[in-house]
PDB file of N, CA and C in Angstrom:
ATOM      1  N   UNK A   1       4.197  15.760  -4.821  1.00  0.00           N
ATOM      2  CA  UNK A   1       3.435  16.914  -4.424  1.00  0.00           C
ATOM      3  C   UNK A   1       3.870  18.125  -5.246  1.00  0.00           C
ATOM      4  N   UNK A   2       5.167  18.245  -5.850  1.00  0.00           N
ATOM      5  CA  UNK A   2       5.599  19.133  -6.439  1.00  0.00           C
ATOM      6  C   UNK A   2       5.019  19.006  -7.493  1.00  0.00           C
ATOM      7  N   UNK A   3       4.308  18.259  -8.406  1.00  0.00           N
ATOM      8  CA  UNK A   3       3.004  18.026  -9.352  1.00  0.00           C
ATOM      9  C   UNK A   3       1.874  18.702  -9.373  1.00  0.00           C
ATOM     10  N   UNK A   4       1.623  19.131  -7.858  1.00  0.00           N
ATOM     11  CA  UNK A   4      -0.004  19.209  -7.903  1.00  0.00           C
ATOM     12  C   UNK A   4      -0.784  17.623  -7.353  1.00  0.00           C
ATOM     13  N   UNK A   5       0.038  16.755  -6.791  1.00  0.00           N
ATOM     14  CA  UNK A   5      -0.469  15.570  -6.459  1.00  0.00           C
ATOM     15  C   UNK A   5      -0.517  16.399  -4.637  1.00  0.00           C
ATOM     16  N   UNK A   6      -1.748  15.380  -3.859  1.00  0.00           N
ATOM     17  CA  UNK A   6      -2.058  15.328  -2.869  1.00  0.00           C
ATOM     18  C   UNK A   6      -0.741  14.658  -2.065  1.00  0.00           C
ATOM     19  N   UNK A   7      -0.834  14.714  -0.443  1.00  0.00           N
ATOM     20  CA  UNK A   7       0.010  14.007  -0.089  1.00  0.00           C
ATOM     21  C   UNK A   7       0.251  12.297   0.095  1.00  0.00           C
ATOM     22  N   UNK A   8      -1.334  12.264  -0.327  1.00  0.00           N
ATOM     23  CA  UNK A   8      -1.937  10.688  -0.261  1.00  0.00           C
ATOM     24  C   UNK A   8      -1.538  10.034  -1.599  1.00  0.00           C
ATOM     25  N   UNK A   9      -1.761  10.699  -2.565  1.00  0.00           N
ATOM     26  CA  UNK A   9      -1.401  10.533  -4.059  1.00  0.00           C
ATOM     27  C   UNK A   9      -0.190  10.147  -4.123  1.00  0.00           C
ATOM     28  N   UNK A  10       0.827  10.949  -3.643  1.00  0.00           N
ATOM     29  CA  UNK A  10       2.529  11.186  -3.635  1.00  0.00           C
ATOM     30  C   UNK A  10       2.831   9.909  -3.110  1.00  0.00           C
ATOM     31  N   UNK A  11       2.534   9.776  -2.075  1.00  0.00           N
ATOM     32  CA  UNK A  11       2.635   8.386  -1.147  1.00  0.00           C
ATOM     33  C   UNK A  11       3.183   7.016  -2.051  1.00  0.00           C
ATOM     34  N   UNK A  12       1.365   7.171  -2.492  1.00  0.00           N
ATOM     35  CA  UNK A  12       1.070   5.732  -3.015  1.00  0.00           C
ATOM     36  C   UNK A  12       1.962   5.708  -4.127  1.00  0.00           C
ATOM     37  N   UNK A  13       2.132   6.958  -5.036  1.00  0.00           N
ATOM     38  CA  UNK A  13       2.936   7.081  -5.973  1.00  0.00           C
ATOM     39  C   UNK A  13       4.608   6.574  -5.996  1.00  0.00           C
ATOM     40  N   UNK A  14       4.875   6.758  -5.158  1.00  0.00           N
ATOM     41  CA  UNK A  14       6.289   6.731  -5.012  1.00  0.00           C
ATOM     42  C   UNK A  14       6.319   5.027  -4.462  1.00  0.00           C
ATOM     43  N   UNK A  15       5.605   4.485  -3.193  1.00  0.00           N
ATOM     44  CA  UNK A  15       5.624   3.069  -3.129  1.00  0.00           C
ATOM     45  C   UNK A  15       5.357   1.892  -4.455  1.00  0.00           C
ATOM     46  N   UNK A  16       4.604   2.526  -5.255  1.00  0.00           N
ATOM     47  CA  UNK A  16       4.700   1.369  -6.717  1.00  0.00           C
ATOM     48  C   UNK A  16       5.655   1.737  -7.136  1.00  0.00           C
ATOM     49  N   UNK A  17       6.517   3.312  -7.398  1.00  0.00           N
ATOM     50  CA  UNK A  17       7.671   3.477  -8.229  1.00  0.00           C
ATOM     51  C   UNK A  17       8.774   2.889  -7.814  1.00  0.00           C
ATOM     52  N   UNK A  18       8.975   2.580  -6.304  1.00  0.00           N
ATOM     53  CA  UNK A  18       9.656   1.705  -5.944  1.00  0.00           C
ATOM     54  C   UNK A  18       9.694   0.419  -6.221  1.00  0.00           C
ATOM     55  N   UNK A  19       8.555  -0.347  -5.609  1.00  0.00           N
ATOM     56  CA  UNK A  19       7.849  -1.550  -6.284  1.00  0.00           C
ATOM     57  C   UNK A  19       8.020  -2.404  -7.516  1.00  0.00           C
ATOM     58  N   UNK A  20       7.943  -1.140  -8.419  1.00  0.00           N
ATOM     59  CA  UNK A  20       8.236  -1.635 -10.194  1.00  0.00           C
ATOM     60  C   UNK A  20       9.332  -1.664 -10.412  1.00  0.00           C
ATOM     61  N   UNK A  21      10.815  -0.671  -9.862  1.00  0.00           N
ATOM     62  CA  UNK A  21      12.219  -0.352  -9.796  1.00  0.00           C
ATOM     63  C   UNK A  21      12.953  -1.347  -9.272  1.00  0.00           C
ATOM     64  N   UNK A  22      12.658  -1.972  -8.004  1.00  0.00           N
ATOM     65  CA  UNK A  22      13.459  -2.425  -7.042  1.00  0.00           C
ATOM     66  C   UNK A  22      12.204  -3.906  -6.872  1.00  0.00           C
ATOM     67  N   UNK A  23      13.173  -5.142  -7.881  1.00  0.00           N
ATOM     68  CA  UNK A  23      12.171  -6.051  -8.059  1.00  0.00           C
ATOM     69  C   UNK A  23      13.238  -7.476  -7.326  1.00  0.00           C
ATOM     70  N   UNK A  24      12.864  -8.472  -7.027  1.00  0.00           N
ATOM     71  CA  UNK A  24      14.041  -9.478  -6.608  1.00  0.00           C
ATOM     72  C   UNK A  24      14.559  -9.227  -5.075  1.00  0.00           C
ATOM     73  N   UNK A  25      14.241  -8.540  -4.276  1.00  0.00           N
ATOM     74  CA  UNK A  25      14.973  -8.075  -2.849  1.00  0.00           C
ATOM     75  C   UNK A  25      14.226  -7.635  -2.104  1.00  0.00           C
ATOM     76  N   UNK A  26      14.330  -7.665  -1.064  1.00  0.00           N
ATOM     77  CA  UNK A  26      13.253  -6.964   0.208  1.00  0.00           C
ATOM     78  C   UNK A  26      13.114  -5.627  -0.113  1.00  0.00           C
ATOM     79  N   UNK A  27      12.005  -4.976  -0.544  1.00  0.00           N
ATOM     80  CA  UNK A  27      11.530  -3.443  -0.962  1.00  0.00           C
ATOM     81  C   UNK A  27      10.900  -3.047  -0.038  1.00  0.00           C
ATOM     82  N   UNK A  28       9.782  -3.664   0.481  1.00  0.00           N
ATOM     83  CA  UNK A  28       8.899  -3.184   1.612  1.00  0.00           C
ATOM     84  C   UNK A  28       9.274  -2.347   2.496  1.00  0.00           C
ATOM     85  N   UNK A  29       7.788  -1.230   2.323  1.00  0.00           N
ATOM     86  CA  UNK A  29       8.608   0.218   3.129  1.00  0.00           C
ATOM     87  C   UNK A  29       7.103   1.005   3.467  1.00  0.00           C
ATOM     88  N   UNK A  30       6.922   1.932   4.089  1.00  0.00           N
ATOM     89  CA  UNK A  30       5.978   2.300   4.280  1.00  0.00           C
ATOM     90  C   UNK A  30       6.395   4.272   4.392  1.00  0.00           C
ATOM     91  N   UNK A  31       5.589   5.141   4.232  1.00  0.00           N
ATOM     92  CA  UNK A  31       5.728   6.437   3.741  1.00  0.00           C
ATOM     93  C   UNK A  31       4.539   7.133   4.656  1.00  0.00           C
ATOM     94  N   UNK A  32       4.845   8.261   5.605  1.00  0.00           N
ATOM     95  CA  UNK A  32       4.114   9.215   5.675  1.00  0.00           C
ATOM     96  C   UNK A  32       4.227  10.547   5.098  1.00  0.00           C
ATOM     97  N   UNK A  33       3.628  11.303   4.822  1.00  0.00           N
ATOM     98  CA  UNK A  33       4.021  12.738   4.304  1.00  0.00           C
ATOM     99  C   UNK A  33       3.042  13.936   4.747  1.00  0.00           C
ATOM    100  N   UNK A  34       3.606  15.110   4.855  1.00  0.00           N
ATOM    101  CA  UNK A  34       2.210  16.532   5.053  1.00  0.00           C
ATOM    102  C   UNK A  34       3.170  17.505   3.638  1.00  0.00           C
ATOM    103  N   UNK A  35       1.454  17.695   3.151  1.00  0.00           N
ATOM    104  CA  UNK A  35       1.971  18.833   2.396  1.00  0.00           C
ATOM    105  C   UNK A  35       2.001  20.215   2.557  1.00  0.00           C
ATOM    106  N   UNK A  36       2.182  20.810   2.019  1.00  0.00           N
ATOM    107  CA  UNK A  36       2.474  22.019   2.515  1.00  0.00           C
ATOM    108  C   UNK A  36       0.921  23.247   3.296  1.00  0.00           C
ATOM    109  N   UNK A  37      -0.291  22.408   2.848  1.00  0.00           N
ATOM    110  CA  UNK A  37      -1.353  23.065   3.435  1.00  0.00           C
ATOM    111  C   UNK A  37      -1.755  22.061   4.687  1.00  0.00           C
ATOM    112  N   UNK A  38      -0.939  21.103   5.156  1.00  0.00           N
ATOM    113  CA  UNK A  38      -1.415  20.426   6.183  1.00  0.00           C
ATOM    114  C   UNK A  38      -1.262  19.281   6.049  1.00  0.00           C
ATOM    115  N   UNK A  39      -2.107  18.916   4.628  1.00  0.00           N
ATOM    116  CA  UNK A  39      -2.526  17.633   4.135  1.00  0.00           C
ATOM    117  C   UNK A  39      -1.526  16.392   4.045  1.00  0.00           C
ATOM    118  N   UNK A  40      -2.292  15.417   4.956  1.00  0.00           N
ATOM    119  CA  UNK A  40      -1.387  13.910   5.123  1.00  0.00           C
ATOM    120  C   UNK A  40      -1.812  12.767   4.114  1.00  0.00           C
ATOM    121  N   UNK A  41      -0.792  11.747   4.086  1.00  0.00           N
ATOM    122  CA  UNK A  41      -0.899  10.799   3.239  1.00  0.00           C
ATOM    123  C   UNK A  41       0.141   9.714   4.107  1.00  0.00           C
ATOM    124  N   UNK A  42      -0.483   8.634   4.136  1.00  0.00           N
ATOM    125  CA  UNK A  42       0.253   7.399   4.405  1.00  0.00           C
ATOM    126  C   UNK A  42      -0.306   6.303   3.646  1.00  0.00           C
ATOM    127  N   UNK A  43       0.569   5.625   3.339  1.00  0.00           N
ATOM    128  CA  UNK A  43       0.616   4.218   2.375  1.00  0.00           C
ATOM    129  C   UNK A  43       2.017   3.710   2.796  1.00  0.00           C
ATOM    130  N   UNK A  44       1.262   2.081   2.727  1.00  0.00           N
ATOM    131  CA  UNK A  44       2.779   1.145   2.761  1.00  0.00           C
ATOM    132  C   UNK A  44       2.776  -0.148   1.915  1.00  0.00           C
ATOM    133  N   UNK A  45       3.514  -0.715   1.665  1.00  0.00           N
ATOM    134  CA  UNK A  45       3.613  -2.216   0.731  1.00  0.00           C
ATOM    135  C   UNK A  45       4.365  -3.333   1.990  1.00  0.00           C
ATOM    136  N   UNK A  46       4.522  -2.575   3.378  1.00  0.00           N
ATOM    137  CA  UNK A  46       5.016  -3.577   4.224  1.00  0.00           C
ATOM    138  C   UNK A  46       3.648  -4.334   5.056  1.00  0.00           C
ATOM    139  N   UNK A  47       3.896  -5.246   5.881  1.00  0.00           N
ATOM    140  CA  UNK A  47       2.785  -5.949   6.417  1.00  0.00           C
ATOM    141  C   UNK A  47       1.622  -5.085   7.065  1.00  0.00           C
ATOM    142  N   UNK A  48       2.950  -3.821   7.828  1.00  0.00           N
ATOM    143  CA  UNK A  48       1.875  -2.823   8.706  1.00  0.00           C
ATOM    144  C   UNK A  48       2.413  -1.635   8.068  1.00  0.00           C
ATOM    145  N   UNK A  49       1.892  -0.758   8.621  1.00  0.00           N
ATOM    146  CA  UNK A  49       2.336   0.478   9.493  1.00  0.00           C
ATOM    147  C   UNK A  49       1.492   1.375  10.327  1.00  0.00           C
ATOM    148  N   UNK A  50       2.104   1.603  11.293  1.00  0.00           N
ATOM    149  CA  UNK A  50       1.555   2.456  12.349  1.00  0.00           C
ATOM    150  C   UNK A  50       1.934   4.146  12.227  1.00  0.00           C
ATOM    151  N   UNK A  51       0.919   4.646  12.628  1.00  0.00           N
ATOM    152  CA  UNK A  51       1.563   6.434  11.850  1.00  0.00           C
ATOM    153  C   UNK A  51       0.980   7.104  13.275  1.00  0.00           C
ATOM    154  N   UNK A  52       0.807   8.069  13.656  1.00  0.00           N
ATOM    155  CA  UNK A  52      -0.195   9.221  14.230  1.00  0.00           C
ATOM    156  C   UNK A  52       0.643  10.742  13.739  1.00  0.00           C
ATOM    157  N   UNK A  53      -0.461  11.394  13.984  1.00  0.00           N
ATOM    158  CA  UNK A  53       0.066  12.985  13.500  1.00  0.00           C
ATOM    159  C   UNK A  53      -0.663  13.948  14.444  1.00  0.00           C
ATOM    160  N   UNK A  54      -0.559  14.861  14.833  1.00  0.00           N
ATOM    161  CA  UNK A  54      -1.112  16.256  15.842  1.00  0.00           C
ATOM    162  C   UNK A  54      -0.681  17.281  15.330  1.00  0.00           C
ATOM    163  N   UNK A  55      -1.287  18.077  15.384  1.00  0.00           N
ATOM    164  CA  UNK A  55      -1.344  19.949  14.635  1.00  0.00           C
ATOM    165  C   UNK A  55      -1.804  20.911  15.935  1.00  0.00           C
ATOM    166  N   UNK A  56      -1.427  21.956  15.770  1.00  0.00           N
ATOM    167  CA  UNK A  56      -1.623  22.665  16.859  1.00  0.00           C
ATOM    168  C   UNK A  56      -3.016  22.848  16.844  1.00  0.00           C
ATOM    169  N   UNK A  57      -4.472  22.454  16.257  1.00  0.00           N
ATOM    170  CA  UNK A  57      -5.433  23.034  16.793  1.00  0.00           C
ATOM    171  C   UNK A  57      -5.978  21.549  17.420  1.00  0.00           C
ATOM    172  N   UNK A  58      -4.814  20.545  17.304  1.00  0.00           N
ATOM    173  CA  UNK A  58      -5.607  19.724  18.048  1.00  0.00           C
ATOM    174  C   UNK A  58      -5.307  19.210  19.451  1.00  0.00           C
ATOM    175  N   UNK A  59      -6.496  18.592  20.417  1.00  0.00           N
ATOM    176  CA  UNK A  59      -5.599  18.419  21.906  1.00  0.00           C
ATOM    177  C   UNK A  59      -4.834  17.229  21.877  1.00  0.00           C
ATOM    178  N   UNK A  60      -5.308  16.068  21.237  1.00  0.00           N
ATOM    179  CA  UNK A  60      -4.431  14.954  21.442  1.00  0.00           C
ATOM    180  C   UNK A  60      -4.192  14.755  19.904  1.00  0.00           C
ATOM    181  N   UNK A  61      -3.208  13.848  19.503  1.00  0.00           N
ATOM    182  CA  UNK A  61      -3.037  12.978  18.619  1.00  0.00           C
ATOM    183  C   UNK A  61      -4.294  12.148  18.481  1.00  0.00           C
ATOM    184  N   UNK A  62      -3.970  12.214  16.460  1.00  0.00           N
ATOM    185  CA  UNK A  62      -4.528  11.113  15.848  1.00  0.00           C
ATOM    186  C   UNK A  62      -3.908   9.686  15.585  1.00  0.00           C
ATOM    187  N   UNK A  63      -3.978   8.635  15.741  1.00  0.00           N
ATOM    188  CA  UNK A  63      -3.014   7.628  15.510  1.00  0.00           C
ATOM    189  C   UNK A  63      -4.037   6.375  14.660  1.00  0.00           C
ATOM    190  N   UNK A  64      -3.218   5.807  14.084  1.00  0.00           N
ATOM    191  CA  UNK A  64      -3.813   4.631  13.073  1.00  0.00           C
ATOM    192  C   UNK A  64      -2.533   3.466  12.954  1.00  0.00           C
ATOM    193  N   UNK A  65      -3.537   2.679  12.869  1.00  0.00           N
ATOM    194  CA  UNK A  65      -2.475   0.967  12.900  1.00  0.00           C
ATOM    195  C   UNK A  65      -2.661   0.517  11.341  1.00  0.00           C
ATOM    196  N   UNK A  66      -3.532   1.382  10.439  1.00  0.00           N
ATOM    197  CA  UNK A  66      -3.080   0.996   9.294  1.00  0.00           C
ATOM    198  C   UNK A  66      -2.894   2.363   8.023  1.00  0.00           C
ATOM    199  N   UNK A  67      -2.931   1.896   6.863  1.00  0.00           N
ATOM    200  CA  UNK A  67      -2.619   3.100   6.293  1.00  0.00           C
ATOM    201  C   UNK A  67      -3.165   2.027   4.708  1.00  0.00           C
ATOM    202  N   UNK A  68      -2.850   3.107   4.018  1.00  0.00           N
ATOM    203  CA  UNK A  68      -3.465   2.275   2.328  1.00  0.00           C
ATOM    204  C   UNK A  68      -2.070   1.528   1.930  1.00  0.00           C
ATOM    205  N   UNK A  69      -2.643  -0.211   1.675  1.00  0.00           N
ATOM    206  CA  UNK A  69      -1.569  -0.439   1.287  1.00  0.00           C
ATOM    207  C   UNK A  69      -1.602  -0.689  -0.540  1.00  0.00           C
ATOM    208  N   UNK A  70      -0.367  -0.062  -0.663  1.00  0.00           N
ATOM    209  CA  UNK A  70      -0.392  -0.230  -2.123  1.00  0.00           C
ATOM    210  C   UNK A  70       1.446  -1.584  -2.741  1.00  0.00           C
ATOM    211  N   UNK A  71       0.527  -2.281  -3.211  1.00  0.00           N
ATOM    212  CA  UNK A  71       1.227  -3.580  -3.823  1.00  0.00           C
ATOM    213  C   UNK A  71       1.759  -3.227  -5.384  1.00  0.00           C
TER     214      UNK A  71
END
């Protein structure tokens, strides 16, 4: 995000940089993030992940059982 990348961008970004780095061993991991105007991003390379997020203009939570997975 310190790029100018989104928080969705950053995400996915950093799970292949792992991915390509850390080859031979259990890597699988999953990432949420907010950037600094709000903006969320989740991605994972594990089987799942489950996330939710809430902001003050909202009444309940958002929640999700999946997210982008990037391999």
């Amino acid at each position: 995000m310190e790029n100018g990348r989104s928080a969705q961008e950053a995400v996915e970004e950093a799970i292949a940089f792992v991915g390509k780095r850390i080859t031979g061993v259990y890597n699988e991991m999953g990432l949420v993030a907010v950037d600094m105007h709000g903006g969320i991003g989740a991605a994972h390379s594990s089987p799942n992940l489950c996330w939710a997020y809430m902001n003050t203009e909202q009444n309940e939570p958002v929640a999700s059982l999946t997210a982008k997975l990037v391999k």
